[in-house]
N, C-alpha and C. Protein backbone atom coordinates (compact mmCIF):
# COMPACT_ATOMS: atom_id res chain seq x y z
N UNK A 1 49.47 30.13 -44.72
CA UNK A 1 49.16 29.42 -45.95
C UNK A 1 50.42 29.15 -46.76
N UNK A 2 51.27 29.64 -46.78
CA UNK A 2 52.58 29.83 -47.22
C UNK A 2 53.39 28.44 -47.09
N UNK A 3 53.29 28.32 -45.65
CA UNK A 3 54.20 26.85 -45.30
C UNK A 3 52.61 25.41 -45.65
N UNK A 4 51.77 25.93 -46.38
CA UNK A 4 51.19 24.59 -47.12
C UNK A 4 51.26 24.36 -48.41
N UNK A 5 51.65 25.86 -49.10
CA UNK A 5 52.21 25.86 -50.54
C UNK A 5 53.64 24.96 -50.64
N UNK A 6 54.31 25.59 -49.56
CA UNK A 6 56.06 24.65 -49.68
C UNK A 6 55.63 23.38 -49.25
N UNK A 7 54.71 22.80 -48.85
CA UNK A 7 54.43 21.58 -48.66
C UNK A 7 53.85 20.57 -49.65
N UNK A 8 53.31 21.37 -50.24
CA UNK A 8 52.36 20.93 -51.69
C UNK A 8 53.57 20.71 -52.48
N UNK A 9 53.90 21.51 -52.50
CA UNK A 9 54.91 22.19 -54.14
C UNK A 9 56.05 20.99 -53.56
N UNK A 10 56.90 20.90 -52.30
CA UNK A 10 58.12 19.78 -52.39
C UNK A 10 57.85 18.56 -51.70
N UNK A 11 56.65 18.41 -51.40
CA UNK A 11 56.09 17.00 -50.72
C UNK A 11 56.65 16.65 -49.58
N UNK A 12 56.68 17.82 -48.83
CA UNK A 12 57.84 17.62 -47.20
C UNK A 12 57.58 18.34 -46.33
N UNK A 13 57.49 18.04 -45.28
CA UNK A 13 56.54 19.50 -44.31
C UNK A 13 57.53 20.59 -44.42
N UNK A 14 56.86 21.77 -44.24
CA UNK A 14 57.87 22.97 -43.68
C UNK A 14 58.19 23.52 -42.63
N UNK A 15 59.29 23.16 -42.40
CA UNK A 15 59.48 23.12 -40.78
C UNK A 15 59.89 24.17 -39.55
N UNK A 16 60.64 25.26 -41.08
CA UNK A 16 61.14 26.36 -40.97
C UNK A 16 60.72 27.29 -41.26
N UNK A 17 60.60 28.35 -40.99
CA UNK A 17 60.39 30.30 -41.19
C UNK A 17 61.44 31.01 -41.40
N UNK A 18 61.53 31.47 -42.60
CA UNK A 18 62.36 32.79 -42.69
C UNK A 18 61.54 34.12 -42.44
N UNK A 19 61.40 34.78 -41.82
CA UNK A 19 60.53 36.19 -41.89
C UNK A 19 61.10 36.86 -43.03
N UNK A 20 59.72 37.49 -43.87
CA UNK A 20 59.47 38.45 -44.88
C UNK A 20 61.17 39.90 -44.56
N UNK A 21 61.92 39.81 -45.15
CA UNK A 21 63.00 40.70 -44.44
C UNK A 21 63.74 39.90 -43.80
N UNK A 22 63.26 40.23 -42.43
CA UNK A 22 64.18 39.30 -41.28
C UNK A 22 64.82 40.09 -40.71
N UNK A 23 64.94 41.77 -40.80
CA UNK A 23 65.37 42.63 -39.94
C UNK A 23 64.93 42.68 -38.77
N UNK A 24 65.34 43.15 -37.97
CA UNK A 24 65.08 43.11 -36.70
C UNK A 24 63.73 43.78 -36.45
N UNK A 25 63.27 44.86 -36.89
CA UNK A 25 61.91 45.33 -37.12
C UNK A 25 60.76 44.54 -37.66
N UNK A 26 61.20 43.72 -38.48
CA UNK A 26 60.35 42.72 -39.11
C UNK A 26 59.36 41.32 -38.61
N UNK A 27 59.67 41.33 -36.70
CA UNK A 27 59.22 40.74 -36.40
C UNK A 27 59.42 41.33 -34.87
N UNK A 28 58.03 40.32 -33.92
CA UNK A 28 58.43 40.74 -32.67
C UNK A 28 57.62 39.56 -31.92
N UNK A 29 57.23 39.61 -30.47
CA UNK A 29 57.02 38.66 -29.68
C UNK A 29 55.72 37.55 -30.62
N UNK A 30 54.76 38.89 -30.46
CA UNK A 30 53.45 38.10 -31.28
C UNK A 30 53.84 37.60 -32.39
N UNK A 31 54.69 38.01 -33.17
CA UNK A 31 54.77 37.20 -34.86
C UNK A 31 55.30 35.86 -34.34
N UNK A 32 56.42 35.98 -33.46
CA UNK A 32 57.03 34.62 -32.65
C UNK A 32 56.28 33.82 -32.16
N UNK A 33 55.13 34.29 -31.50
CA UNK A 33 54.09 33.09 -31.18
C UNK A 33 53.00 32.77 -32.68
N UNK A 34 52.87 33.29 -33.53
CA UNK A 34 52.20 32.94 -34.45
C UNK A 34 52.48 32.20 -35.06
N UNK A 35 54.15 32.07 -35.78
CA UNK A 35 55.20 31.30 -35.97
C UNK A 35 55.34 30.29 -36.05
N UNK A 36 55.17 30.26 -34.12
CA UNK A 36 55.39 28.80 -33.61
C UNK A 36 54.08 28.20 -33.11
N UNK A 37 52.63 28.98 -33.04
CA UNK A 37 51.44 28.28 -32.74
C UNK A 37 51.27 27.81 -34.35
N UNK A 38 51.84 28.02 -35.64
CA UNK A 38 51.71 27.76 -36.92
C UNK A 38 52.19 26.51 -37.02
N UNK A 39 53.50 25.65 -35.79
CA UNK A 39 53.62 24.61 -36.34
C UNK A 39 55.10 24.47 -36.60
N UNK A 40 55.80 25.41 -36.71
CA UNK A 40 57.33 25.93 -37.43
C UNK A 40 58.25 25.50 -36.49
N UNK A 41 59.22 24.55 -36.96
CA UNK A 41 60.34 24.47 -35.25
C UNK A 41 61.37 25.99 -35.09
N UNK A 42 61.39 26.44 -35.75
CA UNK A 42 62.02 27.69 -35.82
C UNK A 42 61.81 28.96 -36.50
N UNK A 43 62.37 29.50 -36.59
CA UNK A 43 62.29 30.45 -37.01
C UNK A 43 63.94 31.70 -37.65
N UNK A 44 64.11 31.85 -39.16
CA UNK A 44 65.37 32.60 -39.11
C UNK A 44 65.21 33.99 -39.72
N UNK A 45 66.00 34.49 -38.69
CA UNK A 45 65.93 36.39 -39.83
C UNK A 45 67.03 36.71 -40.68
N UNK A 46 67.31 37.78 -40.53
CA UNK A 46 68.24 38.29 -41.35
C UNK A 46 69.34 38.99 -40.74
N UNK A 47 69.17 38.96 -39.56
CA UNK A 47 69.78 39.68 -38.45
C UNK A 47 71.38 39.39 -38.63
N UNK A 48 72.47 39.67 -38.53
CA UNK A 48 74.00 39.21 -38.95
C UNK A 48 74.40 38.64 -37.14
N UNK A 49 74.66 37.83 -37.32
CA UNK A 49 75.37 36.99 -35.57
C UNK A 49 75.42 35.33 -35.50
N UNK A 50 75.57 34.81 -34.63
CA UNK A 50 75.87 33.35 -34.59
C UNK A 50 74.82 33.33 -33.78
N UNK A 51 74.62 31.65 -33.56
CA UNK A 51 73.76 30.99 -33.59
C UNK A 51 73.99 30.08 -31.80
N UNK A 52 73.76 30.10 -30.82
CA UNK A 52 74.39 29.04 -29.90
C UNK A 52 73.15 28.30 -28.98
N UNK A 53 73.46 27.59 -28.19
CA UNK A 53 72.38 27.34 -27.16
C UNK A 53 71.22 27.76 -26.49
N UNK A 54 71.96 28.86 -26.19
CA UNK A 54 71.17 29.92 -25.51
C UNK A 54 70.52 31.29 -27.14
N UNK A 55 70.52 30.50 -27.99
CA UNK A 55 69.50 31.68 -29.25
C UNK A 55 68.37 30.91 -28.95
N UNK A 56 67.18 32.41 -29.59
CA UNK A 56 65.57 32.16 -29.53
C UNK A 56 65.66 31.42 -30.88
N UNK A 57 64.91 30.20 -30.61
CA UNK A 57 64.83 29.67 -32.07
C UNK A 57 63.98 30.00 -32.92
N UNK A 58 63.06 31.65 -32.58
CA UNK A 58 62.23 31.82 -33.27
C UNK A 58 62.87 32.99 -33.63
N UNK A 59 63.50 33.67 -33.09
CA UNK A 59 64.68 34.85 -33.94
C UNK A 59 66.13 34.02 -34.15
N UNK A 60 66.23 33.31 -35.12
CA UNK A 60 67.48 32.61 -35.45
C UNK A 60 68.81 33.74 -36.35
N UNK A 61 69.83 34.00 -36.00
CA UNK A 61 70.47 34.97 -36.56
C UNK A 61 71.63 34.20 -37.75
N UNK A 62 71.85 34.90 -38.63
CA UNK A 62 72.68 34.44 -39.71
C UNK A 62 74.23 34.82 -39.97
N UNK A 63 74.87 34.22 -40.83
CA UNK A 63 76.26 35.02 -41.00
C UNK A 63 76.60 34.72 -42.67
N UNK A 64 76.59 36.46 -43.15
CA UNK A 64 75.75 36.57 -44.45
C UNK A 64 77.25 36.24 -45.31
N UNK A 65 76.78 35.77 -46.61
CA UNK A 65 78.07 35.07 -47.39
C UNK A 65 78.09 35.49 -48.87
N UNK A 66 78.92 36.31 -49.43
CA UNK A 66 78.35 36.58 -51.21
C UNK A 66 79.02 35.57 -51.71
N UNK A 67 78.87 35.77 -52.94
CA UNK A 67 79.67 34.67 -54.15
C UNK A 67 81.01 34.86 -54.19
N UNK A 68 81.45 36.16 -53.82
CA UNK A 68 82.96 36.60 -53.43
C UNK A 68 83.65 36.22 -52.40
N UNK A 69 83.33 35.18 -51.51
CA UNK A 69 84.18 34.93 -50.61
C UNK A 69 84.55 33.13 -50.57
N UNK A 70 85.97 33.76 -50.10
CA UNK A 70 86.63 32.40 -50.84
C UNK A 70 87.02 31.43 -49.43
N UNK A 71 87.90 30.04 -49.33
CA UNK A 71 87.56 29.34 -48.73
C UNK A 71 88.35 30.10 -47.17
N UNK A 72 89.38 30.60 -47.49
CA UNK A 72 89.73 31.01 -46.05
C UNK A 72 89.16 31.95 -44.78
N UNK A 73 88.16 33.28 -45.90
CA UNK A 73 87.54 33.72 -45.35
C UNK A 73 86.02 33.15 -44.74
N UNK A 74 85.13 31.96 -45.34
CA UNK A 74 84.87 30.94 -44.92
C UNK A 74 85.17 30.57 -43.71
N UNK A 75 86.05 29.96 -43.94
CA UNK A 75 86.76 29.49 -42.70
C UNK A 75 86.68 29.46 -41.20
N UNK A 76 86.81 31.20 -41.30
CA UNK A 76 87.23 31.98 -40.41
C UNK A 76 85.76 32.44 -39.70
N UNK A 77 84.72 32.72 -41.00
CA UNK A 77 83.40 33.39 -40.59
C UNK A 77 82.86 32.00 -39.54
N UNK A 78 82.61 31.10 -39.91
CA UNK A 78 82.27 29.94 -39.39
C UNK A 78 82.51 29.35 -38.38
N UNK A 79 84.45 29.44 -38.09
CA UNK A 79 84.98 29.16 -36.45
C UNK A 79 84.87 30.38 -35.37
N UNK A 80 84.99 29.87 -34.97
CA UNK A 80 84.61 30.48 -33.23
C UNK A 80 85.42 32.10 -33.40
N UNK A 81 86.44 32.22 -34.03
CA UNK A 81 87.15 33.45 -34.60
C UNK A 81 86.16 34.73 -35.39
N UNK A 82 84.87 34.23 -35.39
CA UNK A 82 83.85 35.54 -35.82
C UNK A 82 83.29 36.05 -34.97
N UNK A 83 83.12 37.54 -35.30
CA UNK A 83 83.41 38.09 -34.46
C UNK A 83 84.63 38.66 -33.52
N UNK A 84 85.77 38.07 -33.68
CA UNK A 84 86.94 38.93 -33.23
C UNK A 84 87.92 39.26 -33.91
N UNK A 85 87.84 38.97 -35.09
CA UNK A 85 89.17 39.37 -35.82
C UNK A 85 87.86 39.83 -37.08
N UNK A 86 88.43 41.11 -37.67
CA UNK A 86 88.08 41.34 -38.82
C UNK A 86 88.32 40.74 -40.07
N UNK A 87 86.98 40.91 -40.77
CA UNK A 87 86.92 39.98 -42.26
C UNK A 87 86.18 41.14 -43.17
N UNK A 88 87.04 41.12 -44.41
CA UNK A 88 87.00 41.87 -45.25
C UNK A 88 86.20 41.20 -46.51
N UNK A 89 85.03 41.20 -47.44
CA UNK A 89 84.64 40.87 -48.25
C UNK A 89 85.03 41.54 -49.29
């Protein structure tokens, strides 16, 4: 019912899922088919990792960003360099 409220409320389908959390506990095969028998092209958690070809698009993983980080560290989180070199917030 949720993704007919965001539909009501911004006049645009909802196409996407964030899970409640988005920890890795927070969801599992069945919520993934509910998800996506709901209609949703995806699906994102909260999980910290990149994103490539081969990701479930119903566990979509993120790379988390505060208001404290400035353009170089940016940068860096974003190119192919995350994940191997350490970044300090």
């Amino acid at each position: 019912r949720s993704g007919q409220i965001v539909e009501q409320q911004l006049g645009t389908p909802a196409k996407y899922f964030c899970y409640p959390n988005g920890e890795i506990d927070d969801f599992n095969e069945d919520i993934k088919k509910l998800v996506k028998d709901a209609g949703y092209q995806c699906a994102l958690t909260t999980v910290t990792g990149r994103v490539d070809l081969n990701s479930d698009l119903f566990a979509l993983n993120r790379i988390p960003f505060t208001e404290h980080v400035n353009l170089p560290v940016f940068a860096v989180t974003v190119s192919a360099l995350f994940g191997n070199i350490p970044i300090w917030y």
